[in-house]
N, C-alpha and C. Protein backbone atom coordinates (compact mmCIF):
# COMPACT_ATOMS: atom_id res chain seq x y z
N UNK A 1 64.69 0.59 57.86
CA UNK A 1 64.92 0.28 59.25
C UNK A 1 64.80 -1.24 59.43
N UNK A 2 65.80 -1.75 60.46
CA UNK A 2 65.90 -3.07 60.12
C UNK A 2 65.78 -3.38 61.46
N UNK A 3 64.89 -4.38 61.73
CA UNK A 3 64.76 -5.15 63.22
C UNK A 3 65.78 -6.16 63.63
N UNK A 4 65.62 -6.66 65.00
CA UNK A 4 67.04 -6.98 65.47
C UNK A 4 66.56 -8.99 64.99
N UNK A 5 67.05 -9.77 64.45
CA UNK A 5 67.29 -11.07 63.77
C UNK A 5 67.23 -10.86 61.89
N UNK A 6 66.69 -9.74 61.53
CA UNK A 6 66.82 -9.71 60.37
C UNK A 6 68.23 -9.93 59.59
N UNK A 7 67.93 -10.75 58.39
CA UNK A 7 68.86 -11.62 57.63
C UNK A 7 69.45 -10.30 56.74
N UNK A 8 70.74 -10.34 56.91
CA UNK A 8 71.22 -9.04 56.01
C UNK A 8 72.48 -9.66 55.28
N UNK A 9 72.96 -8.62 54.08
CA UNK A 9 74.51 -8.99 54.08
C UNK A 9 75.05 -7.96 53.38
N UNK A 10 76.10 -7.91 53.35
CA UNK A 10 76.98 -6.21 53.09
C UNK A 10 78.10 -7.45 51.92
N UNK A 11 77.99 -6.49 51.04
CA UNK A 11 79.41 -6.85 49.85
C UNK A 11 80.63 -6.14 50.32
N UNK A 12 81.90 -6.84 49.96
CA UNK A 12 82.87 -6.27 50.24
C UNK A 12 84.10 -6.56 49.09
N UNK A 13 84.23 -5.45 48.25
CA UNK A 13 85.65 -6.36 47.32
C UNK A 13 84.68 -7.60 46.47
N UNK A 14 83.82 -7.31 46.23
CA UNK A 14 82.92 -8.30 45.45
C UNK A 14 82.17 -9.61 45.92
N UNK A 15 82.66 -10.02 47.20
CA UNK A 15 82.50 -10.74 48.23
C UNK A 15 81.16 -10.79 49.09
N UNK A 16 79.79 -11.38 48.91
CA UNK A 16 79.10 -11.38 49.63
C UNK A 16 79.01 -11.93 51.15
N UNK A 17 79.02 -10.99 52.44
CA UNK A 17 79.08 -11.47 53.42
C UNK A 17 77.32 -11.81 54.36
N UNK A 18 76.92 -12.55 54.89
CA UNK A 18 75.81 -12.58 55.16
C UNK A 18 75.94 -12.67 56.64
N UNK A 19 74.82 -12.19 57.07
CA UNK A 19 74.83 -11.92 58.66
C UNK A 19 73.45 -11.59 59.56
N UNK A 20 72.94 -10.73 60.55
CA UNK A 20 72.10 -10.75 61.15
C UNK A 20 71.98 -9.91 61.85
N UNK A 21 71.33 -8.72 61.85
CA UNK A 21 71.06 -7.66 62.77
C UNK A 21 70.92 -8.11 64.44
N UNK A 22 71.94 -7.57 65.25
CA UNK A 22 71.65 -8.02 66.81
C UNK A 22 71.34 -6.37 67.36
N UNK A 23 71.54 -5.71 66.73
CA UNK A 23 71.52 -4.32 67.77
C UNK A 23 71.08 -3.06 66.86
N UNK A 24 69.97 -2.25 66.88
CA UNK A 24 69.46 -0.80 66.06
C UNK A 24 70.24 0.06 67.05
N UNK A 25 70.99 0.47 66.50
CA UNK A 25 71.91 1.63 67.54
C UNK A 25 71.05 3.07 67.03
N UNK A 26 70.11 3.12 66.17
CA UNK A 26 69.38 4.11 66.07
C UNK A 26 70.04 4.58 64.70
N UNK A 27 69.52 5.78 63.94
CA UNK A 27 69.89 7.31 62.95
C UNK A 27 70.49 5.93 61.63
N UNK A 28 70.09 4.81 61.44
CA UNK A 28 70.73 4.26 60.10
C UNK A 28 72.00 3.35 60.75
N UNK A 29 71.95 3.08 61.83
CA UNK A 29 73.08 2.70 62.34
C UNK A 29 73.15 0.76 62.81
N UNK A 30 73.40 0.04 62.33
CA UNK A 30 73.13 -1.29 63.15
C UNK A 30 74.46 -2.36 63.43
N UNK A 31 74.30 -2.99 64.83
CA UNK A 31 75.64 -3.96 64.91
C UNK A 31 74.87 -5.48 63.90
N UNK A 32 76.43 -6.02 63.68
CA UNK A 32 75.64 -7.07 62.67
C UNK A 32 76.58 -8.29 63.20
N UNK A 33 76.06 -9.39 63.41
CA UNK A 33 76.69 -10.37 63.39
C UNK A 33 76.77 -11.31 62.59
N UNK A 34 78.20 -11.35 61.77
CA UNK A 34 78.25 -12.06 60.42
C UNK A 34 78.08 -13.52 60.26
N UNK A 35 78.28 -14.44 59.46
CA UNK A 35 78.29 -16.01 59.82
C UNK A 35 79.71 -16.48 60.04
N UNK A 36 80.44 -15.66 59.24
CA UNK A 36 81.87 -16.03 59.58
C UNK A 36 82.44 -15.53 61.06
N UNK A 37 81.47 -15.42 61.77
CA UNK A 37 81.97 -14.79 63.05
C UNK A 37 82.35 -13.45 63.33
N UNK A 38 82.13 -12.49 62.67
CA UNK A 38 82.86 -11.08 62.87
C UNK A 38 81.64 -10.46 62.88
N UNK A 39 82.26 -9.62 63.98
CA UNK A 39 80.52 -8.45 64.01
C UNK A 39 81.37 -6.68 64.10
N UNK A 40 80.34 -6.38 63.34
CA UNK A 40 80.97 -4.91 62.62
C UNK A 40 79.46 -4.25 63.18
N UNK A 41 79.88 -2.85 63.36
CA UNK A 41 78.80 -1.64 63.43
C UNK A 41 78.88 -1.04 61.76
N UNK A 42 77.48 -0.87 60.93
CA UNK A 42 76.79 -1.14 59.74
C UNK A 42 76.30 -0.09 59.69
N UNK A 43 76.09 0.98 58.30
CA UNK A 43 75.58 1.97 57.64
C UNK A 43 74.18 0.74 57.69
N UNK A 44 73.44 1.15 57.59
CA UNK A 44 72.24 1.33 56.67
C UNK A 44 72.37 0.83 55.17
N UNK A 45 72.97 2.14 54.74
CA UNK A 45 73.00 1.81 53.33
C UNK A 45 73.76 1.34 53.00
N UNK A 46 74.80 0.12 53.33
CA UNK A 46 75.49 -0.98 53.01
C UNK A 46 74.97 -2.08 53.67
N UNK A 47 73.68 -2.17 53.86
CA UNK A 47 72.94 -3.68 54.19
C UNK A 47 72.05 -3.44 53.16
N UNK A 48 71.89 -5.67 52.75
CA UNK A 48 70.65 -5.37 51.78
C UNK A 48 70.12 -6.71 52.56
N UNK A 49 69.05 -6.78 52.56
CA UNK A 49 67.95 -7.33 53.50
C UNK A 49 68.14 -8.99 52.86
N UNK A 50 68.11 -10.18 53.15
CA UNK A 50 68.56 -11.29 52.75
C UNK A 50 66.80 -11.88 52.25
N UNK A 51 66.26 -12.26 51.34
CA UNK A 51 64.90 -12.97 51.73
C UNK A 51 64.75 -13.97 52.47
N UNK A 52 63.74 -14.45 53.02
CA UNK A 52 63.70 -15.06 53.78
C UNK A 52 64.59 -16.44 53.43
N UNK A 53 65.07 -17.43 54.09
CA UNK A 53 65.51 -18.85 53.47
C UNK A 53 64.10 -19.25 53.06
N UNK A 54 64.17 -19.84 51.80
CA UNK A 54 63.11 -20.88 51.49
C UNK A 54 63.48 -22.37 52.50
N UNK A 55 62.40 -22.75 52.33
CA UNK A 55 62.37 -24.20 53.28
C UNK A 55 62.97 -25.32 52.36
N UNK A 56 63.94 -25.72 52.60
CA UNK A 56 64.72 -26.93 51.71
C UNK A 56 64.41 -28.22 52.00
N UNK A 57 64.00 -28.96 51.00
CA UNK A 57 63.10 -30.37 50.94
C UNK A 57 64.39 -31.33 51.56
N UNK A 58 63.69 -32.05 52.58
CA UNK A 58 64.70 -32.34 53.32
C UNK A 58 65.58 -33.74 52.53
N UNK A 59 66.68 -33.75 52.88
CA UNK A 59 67.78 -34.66 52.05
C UNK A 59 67.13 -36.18 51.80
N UNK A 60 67.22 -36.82 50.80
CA UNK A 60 67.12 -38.27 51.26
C UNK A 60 68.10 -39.18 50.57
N UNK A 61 68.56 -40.42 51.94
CA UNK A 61 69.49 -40.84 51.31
C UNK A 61 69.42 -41.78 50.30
N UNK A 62 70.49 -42.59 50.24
CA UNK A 62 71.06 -42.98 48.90
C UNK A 62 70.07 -44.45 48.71
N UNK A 63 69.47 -44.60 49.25
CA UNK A 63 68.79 -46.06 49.60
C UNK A 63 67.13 -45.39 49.07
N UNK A 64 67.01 -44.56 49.25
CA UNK A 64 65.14 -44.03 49.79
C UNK A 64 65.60 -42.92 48.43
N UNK A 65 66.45 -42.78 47.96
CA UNK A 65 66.33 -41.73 46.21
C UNK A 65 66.41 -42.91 45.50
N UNK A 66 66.97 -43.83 45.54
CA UNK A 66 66.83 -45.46 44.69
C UNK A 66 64.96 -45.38 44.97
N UNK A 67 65.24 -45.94 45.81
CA UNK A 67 63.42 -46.53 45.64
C UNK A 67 62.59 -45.85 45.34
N UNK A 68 62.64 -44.17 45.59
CA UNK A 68 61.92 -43.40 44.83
C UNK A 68 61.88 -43.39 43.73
N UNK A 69 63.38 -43.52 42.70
CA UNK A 69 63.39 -43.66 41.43
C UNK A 69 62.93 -45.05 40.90
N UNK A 70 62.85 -46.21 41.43
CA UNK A 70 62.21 -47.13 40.99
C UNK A 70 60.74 -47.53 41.24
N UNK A 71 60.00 -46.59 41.95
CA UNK A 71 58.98 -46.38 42.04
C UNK A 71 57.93 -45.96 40.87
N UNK A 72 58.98 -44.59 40.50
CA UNK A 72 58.85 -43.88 39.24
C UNK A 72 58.47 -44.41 38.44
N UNK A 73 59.66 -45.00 38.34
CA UNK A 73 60.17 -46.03 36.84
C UNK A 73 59.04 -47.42 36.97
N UNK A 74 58.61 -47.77 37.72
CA UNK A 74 57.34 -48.76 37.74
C UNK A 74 56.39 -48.27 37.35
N UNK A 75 56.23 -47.07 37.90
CA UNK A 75 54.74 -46.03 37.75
C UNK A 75 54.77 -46.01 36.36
N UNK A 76 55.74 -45.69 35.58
CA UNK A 76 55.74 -45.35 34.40
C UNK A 76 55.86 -46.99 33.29
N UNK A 77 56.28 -47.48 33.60
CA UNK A 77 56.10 -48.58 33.51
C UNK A 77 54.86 -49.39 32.85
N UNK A 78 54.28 -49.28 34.02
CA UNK A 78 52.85 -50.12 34.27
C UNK A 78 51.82 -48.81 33.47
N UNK A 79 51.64 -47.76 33.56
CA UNK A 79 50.89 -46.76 32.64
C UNK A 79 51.40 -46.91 30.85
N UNK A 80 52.70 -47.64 30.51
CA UNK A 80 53.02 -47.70 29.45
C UNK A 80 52.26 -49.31 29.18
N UNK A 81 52.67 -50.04 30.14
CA UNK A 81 51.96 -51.81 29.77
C UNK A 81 50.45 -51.36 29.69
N UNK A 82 50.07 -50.48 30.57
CA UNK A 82 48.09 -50.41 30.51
C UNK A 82 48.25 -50.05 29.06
N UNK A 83 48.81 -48.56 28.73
CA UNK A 83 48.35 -48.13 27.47
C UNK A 83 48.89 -49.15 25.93
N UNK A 84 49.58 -49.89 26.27
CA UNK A 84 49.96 -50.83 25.04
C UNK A 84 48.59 -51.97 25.24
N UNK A 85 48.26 -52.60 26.69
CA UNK A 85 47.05 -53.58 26.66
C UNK A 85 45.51 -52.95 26.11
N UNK A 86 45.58 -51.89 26.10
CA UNK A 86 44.37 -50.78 25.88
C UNK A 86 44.55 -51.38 24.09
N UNK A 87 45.95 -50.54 23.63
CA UNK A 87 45.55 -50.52 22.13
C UNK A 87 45.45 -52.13 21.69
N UNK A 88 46.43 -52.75 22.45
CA UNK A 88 46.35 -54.38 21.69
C UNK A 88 44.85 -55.05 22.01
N UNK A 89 44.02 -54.45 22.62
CA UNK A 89 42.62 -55.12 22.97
C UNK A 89 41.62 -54.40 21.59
N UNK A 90 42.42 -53.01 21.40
CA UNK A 90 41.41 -52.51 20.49
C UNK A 90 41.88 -52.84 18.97
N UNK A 91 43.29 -53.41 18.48
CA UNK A 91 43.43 -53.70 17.39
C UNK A 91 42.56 -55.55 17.44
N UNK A 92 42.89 -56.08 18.45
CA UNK A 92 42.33 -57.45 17.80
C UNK A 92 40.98 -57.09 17.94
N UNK A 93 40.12 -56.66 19.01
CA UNK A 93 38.88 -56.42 18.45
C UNK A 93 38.30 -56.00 16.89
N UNK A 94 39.20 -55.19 16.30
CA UNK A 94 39.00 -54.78 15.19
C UNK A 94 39.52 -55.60 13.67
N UNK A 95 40.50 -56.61 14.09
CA UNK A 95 40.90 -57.91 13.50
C UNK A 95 39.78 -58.78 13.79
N UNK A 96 39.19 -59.03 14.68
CA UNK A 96 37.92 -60.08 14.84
C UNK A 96 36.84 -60.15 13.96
N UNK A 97 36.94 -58.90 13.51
CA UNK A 97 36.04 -58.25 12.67
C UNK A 97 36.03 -58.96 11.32
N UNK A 98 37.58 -59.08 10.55
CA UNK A 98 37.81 -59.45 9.53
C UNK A 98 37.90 -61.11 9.63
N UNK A 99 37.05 -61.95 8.52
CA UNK A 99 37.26 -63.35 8.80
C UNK A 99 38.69 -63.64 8.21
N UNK A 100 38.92 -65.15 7.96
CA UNK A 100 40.48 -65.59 7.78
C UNK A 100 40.17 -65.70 6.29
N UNK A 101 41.55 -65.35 5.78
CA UNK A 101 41.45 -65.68 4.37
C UNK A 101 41.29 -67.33 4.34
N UNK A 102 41.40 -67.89 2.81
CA UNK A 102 41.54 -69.21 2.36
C UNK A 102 42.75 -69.66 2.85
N UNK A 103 44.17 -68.50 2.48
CA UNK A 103 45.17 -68.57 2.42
C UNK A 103 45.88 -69.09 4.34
N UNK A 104 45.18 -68.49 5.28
CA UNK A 104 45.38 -68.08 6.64
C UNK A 104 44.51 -70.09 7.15
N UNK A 105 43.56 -70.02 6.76
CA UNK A 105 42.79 -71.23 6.92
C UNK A 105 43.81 -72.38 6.07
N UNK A 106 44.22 -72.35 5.44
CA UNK A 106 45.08 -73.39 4.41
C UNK A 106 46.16 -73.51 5.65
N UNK A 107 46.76 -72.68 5.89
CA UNK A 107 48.31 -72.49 6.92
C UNK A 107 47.70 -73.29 8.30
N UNK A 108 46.51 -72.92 9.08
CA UNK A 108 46.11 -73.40 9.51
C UNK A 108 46.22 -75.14 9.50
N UNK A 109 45.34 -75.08 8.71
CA UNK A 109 45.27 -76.53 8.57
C UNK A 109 46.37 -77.61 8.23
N UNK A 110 47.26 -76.91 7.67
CA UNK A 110 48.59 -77.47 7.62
C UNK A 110 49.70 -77.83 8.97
N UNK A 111 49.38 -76.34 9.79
CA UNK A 111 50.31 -76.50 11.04
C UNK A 111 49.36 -77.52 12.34
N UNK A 112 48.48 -77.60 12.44
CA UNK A 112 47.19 -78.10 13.60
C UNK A 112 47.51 -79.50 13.81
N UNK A 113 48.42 -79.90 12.74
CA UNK A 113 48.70 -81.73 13.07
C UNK A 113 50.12 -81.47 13.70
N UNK A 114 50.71 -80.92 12.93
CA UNK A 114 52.27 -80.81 14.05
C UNK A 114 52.46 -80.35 14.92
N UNK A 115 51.25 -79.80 16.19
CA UNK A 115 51.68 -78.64 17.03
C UNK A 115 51.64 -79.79 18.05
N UNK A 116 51.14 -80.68 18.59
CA UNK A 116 51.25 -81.83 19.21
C UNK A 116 52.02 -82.85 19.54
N UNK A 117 52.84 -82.91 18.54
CA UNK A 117 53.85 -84.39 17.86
C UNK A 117 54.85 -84.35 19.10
N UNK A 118 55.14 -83.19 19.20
CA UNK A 118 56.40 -83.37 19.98
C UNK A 118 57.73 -83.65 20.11
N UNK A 119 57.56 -83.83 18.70
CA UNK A 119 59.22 -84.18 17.85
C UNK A 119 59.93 -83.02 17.62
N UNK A 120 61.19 -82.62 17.78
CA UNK A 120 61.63 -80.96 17.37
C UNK A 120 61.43 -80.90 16.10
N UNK A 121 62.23 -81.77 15.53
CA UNK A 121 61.92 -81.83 13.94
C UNK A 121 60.81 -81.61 13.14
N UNK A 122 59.65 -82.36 13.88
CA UNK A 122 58.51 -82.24 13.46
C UNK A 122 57.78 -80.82 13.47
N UNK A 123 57.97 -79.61 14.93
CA UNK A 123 57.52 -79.03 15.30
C UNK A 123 57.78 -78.13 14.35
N UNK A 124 56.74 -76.69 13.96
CA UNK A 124 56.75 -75.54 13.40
C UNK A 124 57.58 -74.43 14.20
N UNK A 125 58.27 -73.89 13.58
CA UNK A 125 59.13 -72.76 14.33
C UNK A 125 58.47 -72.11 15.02
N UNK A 126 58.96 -71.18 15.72
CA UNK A 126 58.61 -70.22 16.73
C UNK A 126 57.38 -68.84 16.19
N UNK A 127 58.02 -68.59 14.90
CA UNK A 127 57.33 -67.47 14.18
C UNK A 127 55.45 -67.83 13.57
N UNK A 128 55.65 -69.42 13.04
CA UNK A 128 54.56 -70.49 12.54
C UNK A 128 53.73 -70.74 14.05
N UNK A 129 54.44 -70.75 15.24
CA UNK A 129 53.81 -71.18 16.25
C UNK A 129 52.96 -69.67 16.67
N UNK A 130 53.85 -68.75 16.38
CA UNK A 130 52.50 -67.20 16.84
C UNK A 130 51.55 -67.00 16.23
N UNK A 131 51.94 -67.37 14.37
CA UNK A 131 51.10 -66.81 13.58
C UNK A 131 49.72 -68.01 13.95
N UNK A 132 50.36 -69.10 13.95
CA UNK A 132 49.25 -70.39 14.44
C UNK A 132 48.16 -69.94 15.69
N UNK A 133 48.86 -69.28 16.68
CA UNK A 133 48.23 -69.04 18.21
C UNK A 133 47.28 -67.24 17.65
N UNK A 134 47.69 -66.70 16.24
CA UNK A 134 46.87 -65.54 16.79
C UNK A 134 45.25 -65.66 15.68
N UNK A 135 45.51 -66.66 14.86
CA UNK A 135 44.73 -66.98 13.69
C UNK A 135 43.82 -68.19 14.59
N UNK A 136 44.19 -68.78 15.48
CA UNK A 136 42.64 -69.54 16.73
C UNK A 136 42.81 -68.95 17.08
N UNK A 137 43.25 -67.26 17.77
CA UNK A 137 42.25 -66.91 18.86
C UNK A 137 41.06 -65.84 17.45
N UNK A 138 41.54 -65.46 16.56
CA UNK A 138 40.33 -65.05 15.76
C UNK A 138 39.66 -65.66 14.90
N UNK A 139 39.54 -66.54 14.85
CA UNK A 139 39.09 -67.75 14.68
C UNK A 139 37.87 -68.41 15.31
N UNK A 140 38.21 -68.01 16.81
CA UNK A 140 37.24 -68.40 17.68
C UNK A 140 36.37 -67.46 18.33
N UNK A 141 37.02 -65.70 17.74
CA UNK A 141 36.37 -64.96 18.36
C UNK A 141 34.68 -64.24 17.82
C-alpha cells in the first residue's frame, strides 16, 4: 500500500518511467503522476517503490573545484616536504656522528681558499661547492 507523494515507477517495453502517487483509489489501485507529465490509473503490482533520493553534494564551480584541487595538492605537498625534512634531519644527525675522513679534510682544505676569490675561473663548480657546504656543516656539528 502506497501513500499519496510516494516515489514510484512502472517499466514499460524496458523503459523505466518514474513518478508519484497523487491518489489511493483503494483494492491495489493508485493514480500516478509521471515526470514526463502523463498520469495513468496503476495496478499495484506494476509499481515498484523508488528509494528515497539520496542528498546530492551540491555542484561546485569551475573556479572553487580548482582551488579545492590545489588545496589538496598543497596539503599533500607540504606533508611530503615535512616527511623528506623529518628524514634529512635524521640522516645528517646520524652523519654527525661519523668524523671526516683525511681524504674529505684534504678536499676541504684545498677548496676553502677559492670559495671567496670571486673569479669564475677561479671558483669550484657547483657539485665541489655542495660537497664543500655539507662537509662544514659536519664539521661544525
Amino acid at each position: 500500500m502506497f501513500k499519496n507523494g510516494t516515489r514510484v515507477s512502472i517499466v514499460e517495453d524496458g523503459v523505466v518511467y518514474p513518478g508519484e502517487v497523487v491518489k489511493n483509489r483503494g483494492k491495489g489501485v493508485y493514480d500516478v503522476a509521471f515526470d514526463d507529465g502523463e498520469k495513468l490509473t496503476c495496478l499495484e503490482t506494476a509499481l515498484t517503490v523508488i528509494d528515497p533520493p539520496v542528498k546530492a553534494k551540491p555542484v561546485l564551480s569551475q573556479e572553487e573545484l580548482e582551488r579545492k584541487v590545489d588545496e589538496n595538492r598543497k596539503a599533500a605537498v607540504d606533508a611530503t616536504n615535512a616527511q623528506t625534512a623529518k628524514n634529512m634531519e635524521k640522516m645528517e644527525a646520524e652523519l654527525a656522528s661519523v668524523p671526516l675522513t683525511d681524504e674529505e679534510m684534504a678536499f676541504m682544505a684545498e677548496i676553502k681558499p677559492r670559495m671567496n676569490q670571486g673569479r669564475r675561473g677561479l671558483m669550484p663548480n657547483a657539485a665541489d661547492i655542495t660537497r664543500y657546504a655539507r662537509l662544514v656543516k659536519r664539521s661544525t656539528i
